[in-house]
Protein backbone atom coordinates (compact mmCIF):
# COMPACT_ATOMS: atom_id res chain seq x y z
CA UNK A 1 28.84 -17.37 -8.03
CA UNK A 2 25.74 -18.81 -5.94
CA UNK A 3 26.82 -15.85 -3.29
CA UNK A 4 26.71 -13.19 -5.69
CA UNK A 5 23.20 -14.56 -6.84
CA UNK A 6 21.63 -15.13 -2.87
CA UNK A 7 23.34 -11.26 -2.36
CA UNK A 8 21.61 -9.88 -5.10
CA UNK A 9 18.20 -11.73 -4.43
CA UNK A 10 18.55 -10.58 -0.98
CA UNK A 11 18.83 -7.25 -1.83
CA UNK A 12 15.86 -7.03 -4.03
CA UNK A 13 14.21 -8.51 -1.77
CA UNK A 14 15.08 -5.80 1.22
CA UNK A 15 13.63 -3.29 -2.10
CA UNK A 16 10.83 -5.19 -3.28
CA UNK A 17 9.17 -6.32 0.67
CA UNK A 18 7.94 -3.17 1.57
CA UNK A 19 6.30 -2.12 -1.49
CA UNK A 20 4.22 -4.92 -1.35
CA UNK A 21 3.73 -4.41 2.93
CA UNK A 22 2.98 -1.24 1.81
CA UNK A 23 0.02 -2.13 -0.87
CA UNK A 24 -1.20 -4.51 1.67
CA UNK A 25 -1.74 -1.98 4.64
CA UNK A 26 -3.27 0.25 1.58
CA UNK A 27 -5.80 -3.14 0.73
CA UNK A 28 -6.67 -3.52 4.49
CA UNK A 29 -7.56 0.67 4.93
CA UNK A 30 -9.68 0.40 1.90
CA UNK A 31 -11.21 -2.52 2.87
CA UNK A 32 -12.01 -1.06 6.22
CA UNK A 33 -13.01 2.27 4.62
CA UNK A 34 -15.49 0.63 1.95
CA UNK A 35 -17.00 -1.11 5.14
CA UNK A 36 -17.31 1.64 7.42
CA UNK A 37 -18.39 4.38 5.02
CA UNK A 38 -22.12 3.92 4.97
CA UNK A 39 -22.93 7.22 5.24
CA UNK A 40 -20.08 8.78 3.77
CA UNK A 41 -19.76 10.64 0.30
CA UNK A 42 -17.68 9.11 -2.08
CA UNK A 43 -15.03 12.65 -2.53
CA UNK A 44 -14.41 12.34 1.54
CA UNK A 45 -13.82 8.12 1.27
CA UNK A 46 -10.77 9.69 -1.63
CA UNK A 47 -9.87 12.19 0.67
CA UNK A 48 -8.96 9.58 3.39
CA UNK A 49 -7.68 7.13 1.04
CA UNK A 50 -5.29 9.74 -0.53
CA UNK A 51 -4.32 10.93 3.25
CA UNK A 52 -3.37 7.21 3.86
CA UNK A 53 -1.01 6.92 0.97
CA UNK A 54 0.54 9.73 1.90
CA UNK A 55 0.91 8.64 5.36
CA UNK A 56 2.48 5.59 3.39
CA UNK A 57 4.82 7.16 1.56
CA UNK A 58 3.40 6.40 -1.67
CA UNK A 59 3.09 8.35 -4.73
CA UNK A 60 0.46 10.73 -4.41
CA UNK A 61 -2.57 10.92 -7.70
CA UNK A 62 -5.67 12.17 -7.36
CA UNK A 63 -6.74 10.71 -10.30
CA UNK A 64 -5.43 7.43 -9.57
CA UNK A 65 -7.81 7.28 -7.41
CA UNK A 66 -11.61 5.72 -7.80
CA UNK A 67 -14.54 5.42 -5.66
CA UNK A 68 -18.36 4.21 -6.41
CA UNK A 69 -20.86 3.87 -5.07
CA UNK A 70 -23.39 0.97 -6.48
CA UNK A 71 -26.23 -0.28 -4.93
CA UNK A 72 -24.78 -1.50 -1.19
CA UNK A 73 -21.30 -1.64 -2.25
CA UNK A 74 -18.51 0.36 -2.46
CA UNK A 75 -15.90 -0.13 -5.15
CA UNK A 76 -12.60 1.65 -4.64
CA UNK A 77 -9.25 1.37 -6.29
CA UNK A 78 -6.14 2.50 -6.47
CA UNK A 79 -2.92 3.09 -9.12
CA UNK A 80 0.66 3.48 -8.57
CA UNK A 81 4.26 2.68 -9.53
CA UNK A 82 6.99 2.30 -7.30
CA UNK A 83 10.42 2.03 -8.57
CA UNK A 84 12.98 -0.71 -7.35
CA UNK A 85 16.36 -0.01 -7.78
CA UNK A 86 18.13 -3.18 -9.49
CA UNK A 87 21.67 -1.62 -9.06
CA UNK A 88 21.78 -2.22 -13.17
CA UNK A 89 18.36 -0.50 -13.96
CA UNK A 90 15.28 0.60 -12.25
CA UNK A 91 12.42 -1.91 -12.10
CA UNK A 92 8.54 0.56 -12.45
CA UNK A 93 6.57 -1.91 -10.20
CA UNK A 94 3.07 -1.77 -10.80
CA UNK A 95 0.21 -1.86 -8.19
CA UNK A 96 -3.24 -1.88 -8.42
CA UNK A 97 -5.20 -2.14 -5.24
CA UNK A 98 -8.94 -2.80 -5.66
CA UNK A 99 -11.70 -3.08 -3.29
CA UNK A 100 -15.23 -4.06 -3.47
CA UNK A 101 -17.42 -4.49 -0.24
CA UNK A 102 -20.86 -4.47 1.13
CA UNK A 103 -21.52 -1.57 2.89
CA UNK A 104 -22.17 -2.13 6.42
CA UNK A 105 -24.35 0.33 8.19
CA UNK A 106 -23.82 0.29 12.44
């Protein structure tokens, strides 16, 4: 019995790890994106943020995505599910990645 239960937390494990790599490389572009963007409208900071989740392999919304501008920061987030297979039933994991960072002007 204690197999069956380390196999099957294993295995969600090996489906639920890279989401969450995944929404962390997403947190670390935004980050750097919010910081680097001094200049930058908001609609091209979505552009690149929706390129990178592409480039991710993560479902794609354009209106999932949110950038503003206020005062000398830069708030940007981000929406998605990603499913996990259980074997039994399909688990809709929720993300939300949010940034909000000074703008830094080089």
């Amino acid at each position: 019995m204690w197999l069956a239960a380390l196999g099957f937390a294993a295995y969600v494990a090996y489906q639920a790890i890279p989401a969450q790599m995944k929404a962390a490389e997403l947190k670390s572009f935004m980050t750097n994106q919010a910081e680097r963007s001094a200049e930058a409208p908001v609609e091209n900071i979505a552009a690149n943020v929706l390129t990178q989740v592409k480039n991710l392999g993560l479902p794609v919304d354009k209106k999932a995505v949110h950038v503003k501008r206020v005062g000398g920061r830069i708030r940007i987030s981000y929406s998605y599910s990603v499913p996990i297979n259980l074997v039994v039933t399909t688990y809709d994991w929720s993300f939300e990645v949010k940034v909000d960072r000074p703008v830094i002007i080089v």
